[in-house]
PDB file of N, CA and C in Angstrom:
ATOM      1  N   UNK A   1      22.253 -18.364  17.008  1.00  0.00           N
ATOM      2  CA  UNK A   1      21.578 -17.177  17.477  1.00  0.00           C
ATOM      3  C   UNK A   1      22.343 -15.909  17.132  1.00  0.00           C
ATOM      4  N   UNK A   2      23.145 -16.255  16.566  1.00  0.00           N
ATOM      5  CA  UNK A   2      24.431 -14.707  16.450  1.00  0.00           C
ATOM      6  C   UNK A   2      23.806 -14.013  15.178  1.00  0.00           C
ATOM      7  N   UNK A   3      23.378 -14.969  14.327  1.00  0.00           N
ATOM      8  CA  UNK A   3      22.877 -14.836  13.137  1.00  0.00           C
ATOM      9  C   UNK A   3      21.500 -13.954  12.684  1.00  0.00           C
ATOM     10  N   UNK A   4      21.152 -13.906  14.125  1.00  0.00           N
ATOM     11  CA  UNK A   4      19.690 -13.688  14.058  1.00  0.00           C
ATOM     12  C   UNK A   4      19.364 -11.903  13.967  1.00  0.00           C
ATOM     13  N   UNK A   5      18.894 -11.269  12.920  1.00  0.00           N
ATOM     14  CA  UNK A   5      18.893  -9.591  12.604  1.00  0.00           C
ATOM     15  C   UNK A   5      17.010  -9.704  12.682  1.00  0.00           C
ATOM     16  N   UNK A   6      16.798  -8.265  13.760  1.00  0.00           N
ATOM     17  CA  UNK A   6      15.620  -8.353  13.872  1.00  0.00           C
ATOM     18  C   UNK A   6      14.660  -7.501  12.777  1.00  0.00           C
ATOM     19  N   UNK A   7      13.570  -7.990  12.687  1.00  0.00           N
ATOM     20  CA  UNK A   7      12.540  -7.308  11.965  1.00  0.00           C
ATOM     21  C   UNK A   7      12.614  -6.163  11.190  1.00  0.00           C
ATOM     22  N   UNK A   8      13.241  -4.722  12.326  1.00  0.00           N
ATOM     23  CA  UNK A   8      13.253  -3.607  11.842  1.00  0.00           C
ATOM     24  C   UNK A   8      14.768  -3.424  11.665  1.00  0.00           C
ATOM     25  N   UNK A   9      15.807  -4.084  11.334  1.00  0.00           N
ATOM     26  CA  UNK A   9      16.830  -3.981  10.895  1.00  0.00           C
ATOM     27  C   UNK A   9      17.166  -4.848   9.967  1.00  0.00           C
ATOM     28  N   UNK A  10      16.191  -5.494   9.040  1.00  0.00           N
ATOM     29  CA  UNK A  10      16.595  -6.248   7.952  1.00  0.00           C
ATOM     30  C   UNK A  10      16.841  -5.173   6.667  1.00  0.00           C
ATOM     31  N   UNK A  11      17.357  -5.688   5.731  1.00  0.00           N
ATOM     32  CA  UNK A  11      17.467  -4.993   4.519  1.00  0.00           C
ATOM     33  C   UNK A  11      17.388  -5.967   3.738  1.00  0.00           C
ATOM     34  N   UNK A  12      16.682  -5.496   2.623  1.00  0.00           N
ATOM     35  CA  UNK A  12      15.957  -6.240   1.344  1.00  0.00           C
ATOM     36  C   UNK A  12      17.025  -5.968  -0.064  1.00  0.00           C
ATOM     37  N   UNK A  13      17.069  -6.688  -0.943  1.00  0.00           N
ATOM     38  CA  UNK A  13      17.884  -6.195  -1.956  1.00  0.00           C
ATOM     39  C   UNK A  13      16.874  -5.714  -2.627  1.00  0.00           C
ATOM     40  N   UNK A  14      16.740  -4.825  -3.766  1.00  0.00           N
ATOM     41  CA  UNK A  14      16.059  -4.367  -4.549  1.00  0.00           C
ATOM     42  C   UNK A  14      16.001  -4.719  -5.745  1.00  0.00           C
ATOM     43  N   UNK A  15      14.953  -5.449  -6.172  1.00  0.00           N
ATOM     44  CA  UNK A  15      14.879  -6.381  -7.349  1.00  0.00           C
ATOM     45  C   UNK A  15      14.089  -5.430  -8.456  1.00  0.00           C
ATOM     46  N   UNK A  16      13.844  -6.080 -10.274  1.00  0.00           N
ATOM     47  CA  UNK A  16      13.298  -5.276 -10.892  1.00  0.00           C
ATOM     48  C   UNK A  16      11.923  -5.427 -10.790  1.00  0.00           C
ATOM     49  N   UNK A  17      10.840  -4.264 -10.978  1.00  0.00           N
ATOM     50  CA  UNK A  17       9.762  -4.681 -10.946  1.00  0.00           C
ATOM     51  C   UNK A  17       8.993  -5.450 -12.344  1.00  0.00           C
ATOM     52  N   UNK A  18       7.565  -5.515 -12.098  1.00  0.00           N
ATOM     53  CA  UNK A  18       6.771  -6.644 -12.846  1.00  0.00           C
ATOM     54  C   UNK A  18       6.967  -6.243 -14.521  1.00  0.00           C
ATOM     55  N   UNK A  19       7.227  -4.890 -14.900  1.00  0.00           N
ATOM     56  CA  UNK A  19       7.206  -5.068 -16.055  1.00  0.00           C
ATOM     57  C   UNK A  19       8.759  -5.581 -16.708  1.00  0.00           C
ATOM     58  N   UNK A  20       9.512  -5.299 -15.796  1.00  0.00           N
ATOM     59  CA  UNK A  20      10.813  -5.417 -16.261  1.00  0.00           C
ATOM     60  C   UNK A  20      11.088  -7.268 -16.242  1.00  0.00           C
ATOM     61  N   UNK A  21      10.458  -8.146 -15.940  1.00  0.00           N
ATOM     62  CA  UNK A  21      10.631  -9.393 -15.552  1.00  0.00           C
ATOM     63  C   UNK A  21      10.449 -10.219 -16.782  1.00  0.00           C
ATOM     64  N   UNK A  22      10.774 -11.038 -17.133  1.00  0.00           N
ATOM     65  CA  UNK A  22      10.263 -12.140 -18.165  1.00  0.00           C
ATOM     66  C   UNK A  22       9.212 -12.522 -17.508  1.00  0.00           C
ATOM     67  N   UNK A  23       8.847 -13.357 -18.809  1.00  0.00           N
ATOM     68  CA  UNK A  23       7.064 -13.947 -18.034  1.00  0.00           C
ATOM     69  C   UNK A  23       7.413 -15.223 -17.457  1.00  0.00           C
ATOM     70  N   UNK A  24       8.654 -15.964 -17.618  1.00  0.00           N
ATOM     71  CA  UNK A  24       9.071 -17.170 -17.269  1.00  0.00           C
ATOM     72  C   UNK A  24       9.974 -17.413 -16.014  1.00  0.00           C
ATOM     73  N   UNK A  25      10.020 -16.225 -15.242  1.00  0.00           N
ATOM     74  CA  UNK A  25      10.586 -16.151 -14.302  1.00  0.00           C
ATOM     75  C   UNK A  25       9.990 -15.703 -12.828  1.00  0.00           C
ATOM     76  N   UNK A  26       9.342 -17.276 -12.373  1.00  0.00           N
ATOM     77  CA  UNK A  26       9.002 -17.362 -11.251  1.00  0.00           C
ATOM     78  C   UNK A  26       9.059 -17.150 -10.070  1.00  0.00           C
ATOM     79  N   UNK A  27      10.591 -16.950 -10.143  1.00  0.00           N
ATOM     80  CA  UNK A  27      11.550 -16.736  -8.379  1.00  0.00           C
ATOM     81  C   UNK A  27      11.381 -14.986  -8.741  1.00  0.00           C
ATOM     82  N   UNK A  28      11.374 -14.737  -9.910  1.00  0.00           N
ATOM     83  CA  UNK A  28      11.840 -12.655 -10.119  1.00  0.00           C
ATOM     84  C   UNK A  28      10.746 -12.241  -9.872  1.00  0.00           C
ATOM     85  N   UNK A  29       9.217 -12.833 -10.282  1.00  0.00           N
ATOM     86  CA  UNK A  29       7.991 -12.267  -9.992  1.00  0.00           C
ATOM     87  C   UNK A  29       7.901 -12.914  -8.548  1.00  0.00           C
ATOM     88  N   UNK A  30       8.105 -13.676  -7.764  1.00  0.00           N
ATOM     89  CA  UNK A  30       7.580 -14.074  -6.448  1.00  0.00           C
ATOM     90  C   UNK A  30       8.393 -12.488  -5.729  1.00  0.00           C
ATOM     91  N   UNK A  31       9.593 -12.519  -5.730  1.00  0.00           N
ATOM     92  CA  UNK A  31       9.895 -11.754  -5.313  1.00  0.00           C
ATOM     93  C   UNK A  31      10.054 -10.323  -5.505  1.00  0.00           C
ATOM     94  N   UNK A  32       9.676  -9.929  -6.478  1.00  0.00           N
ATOM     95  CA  UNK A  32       9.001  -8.251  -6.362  1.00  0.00           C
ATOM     96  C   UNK A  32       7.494  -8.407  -6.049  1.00  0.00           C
ATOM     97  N   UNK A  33       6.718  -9.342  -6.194  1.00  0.00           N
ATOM     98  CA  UNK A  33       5.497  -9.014  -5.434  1.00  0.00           C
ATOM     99  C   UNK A  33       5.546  -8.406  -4.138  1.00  0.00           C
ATOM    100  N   UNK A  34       6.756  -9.530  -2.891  1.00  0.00           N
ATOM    101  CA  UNK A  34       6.851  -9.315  -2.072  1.00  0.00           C
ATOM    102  C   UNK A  34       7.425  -8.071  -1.367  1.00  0.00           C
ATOM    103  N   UNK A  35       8.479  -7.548  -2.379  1.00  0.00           N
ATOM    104  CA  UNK A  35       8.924  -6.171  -2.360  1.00  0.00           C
ATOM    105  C   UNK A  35       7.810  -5.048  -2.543  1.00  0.00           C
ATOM    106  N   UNK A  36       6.946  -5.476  -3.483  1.00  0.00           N
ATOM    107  CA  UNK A  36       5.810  -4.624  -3.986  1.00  0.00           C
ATOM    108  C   UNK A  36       4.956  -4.873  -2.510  1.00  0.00           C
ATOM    109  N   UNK A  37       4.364  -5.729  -1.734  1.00  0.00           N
ATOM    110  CA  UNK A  37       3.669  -5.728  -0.885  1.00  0.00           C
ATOM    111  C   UNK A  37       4.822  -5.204   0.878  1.00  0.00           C
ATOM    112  N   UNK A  38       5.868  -5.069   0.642  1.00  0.00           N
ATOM    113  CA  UNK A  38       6.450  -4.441   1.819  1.00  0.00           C
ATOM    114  C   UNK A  38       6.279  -2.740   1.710  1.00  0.00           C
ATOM    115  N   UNK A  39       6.568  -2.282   0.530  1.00  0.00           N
ATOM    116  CA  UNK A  39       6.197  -1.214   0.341  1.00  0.00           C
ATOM    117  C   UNK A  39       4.703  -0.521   0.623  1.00  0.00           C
ATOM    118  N   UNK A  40       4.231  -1.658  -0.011  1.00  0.00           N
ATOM    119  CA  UNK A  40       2.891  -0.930   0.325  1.00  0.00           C
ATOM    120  C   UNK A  40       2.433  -0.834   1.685  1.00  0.00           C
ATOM    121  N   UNK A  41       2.812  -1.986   2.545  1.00  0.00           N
ATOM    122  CA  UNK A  41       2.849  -1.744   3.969  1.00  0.00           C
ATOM    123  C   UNK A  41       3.390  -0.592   4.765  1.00  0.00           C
ATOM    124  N   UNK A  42       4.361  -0.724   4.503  1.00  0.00           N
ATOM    125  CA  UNK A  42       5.535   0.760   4.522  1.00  0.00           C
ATOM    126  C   UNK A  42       4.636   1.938   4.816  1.00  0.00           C
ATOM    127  N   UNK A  43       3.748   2.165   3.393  1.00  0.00           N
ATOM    128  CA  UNK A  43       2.980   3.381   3.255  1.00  0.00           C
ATOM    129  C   UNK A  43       1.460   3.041   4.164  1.00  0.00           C
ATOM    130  N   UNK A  44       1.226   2.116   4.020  1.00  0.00           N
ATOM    131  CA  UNK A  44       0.075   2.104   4.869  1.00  0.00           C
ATOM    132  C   UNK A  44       0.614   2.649   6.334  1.00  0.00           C
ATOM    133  N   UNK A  45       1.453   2.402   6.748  1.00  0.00           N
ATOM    134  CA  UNK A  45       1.965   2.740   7.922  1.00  0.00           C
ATOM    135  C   UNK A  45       2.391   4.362   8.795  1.00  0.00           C
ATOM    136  N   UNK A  46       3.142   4.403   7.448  1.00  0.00           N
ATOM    137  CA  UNK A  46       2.889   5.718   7.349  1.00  0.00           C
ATOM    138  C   UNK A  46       2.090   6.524   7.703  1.00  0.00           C
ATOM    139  N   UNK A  47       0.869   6.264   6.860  1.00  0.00           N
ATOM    140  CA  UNK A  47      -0.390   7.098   7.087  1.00  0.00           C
ATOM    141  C   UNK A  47      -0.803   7.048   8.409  1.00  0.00           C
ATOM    142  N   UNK A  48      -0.811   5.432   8.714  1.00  0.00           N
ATOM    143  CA  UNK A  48      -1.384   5.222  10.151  1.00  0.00           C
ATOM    144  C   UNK A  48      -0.682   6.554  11.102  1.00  0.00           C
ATOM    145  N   UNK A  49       0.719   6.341  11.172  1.00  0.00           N
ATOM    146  CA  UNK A  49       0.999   7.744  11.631  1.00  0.00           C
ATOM    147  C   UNK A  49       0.627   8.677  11.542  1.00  0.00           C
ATOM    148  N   UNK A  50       0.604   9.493  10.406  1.00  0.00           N
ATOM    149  CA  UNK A  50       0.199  10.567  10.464  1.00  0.00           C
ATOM    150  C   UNK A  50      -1.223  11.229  10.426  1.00  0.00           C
ATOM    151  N   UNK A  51      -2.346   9.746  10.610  1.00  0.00           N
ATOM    152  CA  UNK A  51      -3.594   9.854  11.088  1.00  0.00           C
ATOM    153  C   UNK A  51      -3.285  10.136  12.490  1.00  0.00           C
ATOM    154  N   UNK A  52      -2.431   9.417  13.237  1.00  0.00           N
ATOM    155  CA  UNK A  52      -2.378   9.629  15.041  1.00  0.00           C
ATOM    156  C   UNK A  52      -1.419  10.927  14.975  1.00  0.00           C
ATOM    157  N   UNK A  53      -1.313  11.707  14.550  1.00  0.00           N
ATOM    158  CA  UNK A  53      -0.911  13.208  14.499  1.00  0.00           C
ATOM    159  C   UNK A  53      -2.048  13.995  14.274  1.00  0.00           C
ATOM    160  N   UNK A  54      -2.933  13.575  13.401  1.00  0.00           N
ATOM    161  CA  UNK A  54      -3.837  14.322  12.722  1.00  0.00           C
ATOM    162  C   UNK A  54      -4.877  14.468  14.247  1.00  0.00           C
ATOM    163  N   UNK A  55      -5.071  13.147  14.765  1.00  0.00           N
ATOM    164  CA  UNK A  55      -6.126  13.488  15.774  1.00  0.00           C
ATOM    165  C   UNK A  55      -5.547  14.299  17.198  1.00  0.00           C
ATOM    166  N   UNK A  56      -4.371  13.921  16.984  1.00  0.00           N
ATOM    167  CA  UNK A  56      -3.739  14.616  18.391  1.00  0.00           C
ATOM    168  C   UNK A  56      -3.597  16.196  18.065  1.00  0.00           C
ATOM    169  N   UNK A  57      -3.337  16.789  16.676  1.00  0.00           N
ATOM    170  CA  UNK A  57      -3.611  18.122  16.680  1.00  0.00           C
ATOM    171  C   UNK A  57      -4.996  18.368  16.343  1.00  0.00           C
ATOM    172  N   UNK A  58      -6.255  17.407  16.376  1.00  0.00           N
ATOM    173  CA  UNK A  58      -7.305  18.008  16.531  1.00  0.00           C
ATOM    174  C   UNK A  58      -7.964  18.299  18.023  1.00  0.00           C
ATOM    175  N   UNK A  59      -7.033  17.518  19.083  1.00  0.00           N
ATOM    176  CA  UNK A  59      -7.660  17.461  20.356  1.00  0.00           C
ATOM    177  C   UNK A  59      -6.807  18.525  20.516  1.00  0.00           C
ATOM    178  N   UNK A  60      -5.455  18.959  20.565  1.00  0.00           N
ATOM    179  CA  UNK A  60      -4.792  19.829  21.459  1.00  0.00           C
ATOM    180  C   UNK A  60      -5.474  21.024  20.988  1.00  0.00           C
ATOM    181  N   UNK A  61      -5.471  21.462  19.759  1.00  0.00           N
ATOM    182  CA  UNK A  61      -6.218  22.596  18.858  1.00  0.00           C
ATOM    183  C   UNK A  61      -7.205  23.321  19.550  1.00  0.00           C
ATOM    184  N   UNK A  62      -8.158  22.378  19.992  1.00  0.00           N
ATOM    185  CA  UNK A  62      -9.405  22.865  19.971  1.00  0.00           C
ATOM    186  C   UNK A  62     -10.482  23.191  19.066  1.00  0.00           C
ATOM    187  N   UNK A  63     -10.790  24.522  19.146  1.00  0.00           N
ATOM    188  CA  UNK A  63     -11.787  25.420  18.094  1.00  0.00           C
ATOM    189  C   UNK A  63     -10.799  25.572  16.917  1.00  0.00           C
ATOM    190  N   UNK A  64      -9.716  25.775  17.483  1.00  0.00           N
ATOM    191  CA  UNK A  64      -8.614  26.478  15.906  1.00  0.00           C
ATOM    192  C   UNK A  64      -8.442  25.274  15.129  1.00  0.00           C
ATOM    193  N   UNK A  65      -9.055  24.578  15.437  1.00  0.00           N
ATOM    194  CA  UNK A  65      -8.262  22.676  14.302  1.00  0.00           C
ATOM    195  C   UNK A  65      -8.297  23.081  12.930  1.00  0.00           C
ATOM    196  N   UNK A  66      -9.138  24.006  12.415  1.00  0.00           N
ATOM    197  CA  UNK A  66      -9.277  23.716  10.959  1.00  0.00           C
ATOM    198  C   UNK A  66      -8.350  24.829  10.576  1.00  0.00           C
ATOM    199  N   UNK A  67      -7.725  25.773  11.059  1.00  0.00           N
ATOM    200  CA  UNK A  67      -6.206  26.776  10.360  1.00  0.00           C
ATOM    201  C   UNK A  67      -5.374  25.999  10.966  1.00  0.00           C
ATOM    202  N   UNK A  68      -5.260  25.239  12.169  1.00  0.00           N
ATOM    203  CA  UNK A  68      -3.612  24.921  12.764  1.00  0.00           C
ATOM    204  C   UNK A  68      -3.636  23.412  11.940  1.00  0.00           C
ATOM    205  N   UNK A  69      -4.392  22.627  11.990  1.00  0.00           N
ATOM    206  CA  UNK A  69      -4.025  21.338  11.664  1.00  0.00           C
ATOM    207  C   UNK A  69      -4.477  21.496   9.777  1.00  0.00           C
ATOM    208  N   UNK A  70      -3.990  21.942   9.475  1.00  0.00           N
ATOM    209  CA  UNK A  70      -4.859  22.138   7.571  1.00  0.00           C
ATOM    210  C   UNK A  70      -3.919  21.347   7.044  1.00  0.00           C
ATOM    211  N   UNK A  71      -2.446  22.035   7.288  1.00  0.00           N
ATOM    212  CA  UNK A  71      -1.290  21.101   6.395  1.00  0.00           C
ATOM    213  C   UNK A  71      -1.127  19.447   6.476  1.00  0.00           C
ATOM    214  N   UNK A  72      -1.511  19.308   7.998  1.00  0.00           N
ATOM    215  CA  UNK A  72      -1.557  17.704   8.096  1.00  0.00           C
ATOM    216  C   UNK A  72      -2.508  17.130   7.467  1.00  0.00           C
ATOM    217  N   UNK A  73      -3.836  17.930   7.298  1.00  0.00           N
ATOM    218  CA  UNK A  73      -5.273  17.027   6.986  1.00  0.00           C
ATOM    219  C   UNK A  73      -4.917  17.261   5.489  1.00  0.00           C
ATOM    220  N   UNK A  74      -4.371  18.434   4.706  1.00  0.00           N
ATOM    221  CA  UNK A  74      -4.516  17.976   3.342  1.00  0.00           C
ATOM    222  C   UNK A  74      -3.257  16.659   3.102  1.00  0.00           C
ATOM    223  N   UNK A  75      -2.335  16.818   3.532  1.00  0.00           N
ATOM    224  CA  UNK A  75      -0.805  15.806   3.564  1.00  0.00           C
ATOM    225  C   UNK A  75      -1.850  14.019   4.067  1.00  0.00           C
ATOM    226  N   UNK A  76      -2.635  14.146   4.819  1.00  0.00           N
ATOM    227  CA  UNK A  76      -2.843  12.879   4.968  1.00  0.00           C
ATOM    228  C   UNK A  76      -4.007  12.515   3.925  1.00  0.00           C
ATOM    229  N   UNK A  77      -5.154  13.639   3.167  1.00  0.00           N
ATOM    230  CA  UNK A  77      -5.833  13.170   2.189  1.00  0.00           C
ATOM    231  C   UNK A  77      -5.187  12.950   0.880  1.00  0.00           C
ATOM    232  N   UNK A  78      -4.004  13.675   0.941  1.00  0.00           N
ATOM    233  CA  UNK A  78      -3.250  13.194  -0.551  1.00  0.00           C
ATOM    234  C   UNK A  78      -3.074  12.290  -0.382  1.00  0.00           C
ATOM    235  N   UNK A  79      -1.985  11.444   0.673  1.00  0.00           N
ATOM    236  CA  UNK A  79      -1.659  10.543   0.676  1.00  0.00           C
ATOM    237  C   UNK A  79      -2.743   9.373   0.567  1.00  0.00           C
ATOM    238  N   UNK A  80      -4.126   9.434   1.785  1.00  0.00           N
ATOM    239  CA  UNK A  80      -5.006   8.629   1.733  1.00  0.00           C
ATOM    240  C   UNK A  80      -5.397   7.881  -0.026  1.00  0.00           C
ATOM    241  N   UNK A  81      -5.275   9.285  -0.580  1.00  0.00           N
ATOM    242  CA  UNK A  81      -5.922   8.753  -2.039  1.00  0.00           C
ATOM    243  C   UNK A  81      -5.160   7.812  -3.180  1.00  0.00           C
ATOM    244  N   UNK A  82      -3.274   7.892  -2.549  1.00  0.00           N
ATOM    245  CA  UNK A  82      -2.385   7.562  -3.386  1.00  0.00           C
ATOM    246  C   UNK A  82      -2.317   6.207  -2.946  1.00  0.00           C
ATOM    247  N   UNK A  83      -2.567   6.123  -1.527  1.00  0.00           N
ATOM    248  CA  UNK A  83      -2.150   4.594  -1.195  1.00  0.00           C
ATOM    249  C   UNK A  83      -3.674   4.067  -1.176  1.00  0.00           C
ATOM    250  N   UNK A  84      -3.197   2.617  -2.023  1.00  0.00           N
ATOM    251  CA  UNK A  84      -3.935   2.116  -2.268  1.00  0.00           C
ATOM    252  C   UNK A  84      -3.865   0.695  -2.327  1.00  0.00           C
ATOM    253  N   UNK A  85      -4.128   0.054  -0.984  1.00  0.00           N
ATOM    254  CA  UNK A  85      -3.447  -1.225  -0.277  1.00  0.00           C
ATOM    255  C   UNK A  85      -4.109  -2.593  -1.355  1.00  0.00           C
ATOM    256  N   UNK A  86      -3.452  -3.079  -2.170  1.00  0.00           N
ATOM    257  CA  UNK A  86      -4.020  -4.489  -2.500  1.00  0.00           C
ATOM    258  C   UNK A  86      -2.737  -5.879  -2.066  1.00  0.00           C
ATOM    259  N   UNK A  87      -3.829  -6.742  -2.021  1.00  0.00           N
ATOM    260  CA  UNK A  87      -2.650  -7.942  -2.054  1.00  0.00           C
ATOM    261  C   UNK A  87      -2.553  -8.494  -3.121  1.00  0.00           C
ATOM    262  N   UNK A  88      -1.684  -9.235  -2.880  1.00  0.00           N
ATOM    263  CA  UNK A  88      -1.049 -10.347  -4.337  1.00  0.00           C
ATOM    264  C   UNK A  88      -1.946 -10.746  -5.082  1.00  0.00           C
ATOM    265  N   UNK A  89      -3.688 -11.389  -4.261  1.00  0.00           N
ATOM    266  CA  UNK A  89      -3.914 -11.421  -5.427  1.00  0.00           C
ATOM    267  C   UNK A  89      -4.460 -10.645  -6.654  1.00  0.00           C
ATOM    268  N   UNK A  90      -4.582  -9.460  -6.171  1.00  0.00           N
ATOM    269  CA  UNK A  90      -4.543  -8.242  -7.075  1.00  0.00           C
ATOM    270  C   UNK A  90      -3.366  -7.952  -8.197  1.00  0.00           C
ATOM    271  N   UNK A  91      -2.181  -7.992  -7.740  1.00  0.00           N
ATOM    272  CA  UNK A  91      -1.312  -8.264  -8.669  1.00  0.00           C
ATOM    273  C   UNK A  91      -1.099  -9.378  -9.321  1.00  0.00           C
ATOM    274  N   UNK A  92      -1.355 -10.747  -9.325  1.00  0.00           N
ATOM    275  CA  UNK A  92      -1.445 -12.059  -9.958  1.00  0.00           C
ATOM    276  C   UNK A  92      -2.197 -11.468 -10.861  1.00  0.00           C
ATOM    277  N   UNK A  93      -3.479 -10.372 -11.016  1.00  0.00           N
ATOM    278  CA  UNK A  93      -4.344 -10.153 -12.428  1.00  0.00           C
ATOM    279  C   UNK A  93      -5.742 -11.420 -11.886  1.00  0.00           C
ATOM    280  N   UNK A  94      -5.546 -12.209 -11.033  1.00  0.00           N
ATOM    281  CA  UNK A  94      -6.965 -13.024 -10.308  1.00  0.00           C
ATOM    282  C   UNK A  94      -7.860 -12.500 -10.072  1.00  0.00           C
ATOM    283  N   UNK A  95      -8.000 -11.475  -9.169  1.00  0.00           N
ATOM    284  CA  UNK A  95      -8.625 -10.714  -8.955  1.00  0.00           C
ATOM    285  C   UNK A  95      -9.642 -10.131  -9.099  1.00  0.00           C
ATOM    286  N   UNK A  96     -11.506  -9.526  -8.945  1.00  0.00           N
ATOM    287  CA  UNK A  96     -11.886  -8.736  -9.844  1.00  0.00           C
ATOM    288  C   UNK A  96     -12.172  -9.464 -11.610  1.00  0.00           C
ATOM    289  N   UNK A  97     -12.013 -10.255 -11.675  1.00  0.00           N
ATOM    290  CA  UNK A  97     -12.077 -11.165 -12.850  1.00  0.00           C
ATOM    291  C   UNK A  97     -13.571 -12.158 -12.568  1.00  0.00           C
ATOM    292  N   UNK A  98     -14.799 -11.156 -12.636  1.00  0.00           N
ATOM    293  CA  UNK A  98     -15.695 -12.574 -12.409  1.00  0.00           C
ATOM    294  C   UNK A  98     -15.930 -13.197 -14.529  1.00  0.00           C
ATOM    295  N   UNK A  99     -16.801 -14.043 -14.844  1.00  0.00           N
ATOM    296  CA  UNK A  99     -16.719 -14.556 -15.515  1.00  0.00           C
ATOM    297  C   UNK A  99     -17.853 -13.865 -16.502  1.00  0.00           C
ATOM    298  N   UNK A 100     -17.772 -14.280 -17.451  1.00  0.00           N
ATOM    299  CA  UNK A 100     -18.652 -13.148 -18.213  1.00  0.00           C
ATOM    300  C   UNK A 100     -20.184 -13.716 -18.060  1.00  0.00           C
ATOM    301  N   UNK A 101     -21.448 -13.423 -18.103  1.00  0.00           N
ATOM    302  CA  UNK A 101     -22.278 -13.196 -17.606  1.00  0.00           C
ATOM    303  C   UNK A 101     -22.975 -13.647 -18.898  1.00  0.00           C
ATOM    304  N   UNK A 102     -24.295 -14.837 -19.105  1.00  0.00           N
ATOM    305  CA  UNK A 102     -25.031 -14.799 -20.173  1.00  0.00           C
ATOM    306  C   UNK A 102     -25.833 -13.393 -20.642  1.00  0.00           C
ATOM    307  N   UNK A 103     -26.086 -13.039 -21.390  1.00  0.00           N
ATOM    308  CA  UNK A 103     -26.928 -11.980 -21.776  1.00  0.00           C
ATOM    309  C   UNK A 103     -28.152 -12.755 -22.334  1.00  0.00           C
ATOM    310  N   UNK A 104     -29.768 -12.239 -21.768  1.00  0.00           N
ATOM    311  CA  UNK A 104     -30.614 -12.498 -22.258  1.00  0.00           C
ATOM    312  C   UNK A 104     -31.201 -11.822 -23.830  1.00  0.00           C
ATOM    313  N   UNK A 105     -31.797 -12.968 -24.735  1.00  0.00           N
ATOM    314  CA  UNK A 105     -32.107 -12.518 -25.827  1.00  0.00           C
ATOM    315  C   UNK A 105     -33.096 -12.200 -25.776  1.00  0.00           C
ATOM    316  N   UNK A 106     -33.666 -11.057 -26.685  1.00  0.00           N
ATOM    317  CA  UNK A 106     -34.995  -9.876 -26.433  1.00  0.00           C
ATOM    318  C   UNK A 106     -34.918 -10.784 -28.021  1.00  0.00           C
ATOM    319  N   UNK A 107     -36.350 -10.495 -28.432  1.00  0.00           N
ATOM    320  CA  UNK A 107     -36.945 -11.082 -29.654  1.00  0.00           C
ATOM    321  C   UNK A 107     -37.460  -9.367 -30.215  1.00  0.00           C
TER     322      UNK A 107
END
């Protein structure tokens, strides 16, 4: 039990990402996916925050929400647009891959 470091005090080493990897290296791509999907959590999280800012300066505000709260609402639509949550199997390239489709012949 001495051993045991919780959740929000772990540290990750920082591995290379997907382009930098050989294609034959299974353990290097398992694990920047997973780096790649902590991050993205990270930022999802983020936002989540600063959505629960966004509404709390729209209630305290009042009528004034749209001059007092502006910097937060544009800061959280940038961000909204940058993060862009997929999972693994989005990065595997699986994904979004349906199969190609017969085409009918017109005479």
């Amino acid at each position: 039990m001495a051993d045991y470091i919780p959740p929000s005090q772990r540290k990750f080493e920082k591995v290379p990402d997907f382009d930098e990897l050989e294609k034959d290296d299974l353990i290097g791509f398992r694990k920047a996916r997973d780096q790649y999907l902590r991050e993205s959590w990270v930022r999802a999280m983020e936002l989540r925050v600063l959505q629960k800012q966004l509404k709390k300066c729209y209630r305290t505000e009042g009528v004034n929400y749209m001059q007092n709260c502006r910097a937060l609402g544009e800061l959280y639509l940038d961000m909204a647009k940058a993060q862009r949550l997929k999972g693994y199997r989005t990065l595997d390239g699986k994904a979004n891959k349906l199969p190609p489709q017969p085409q009918a012949k017109t005479a």
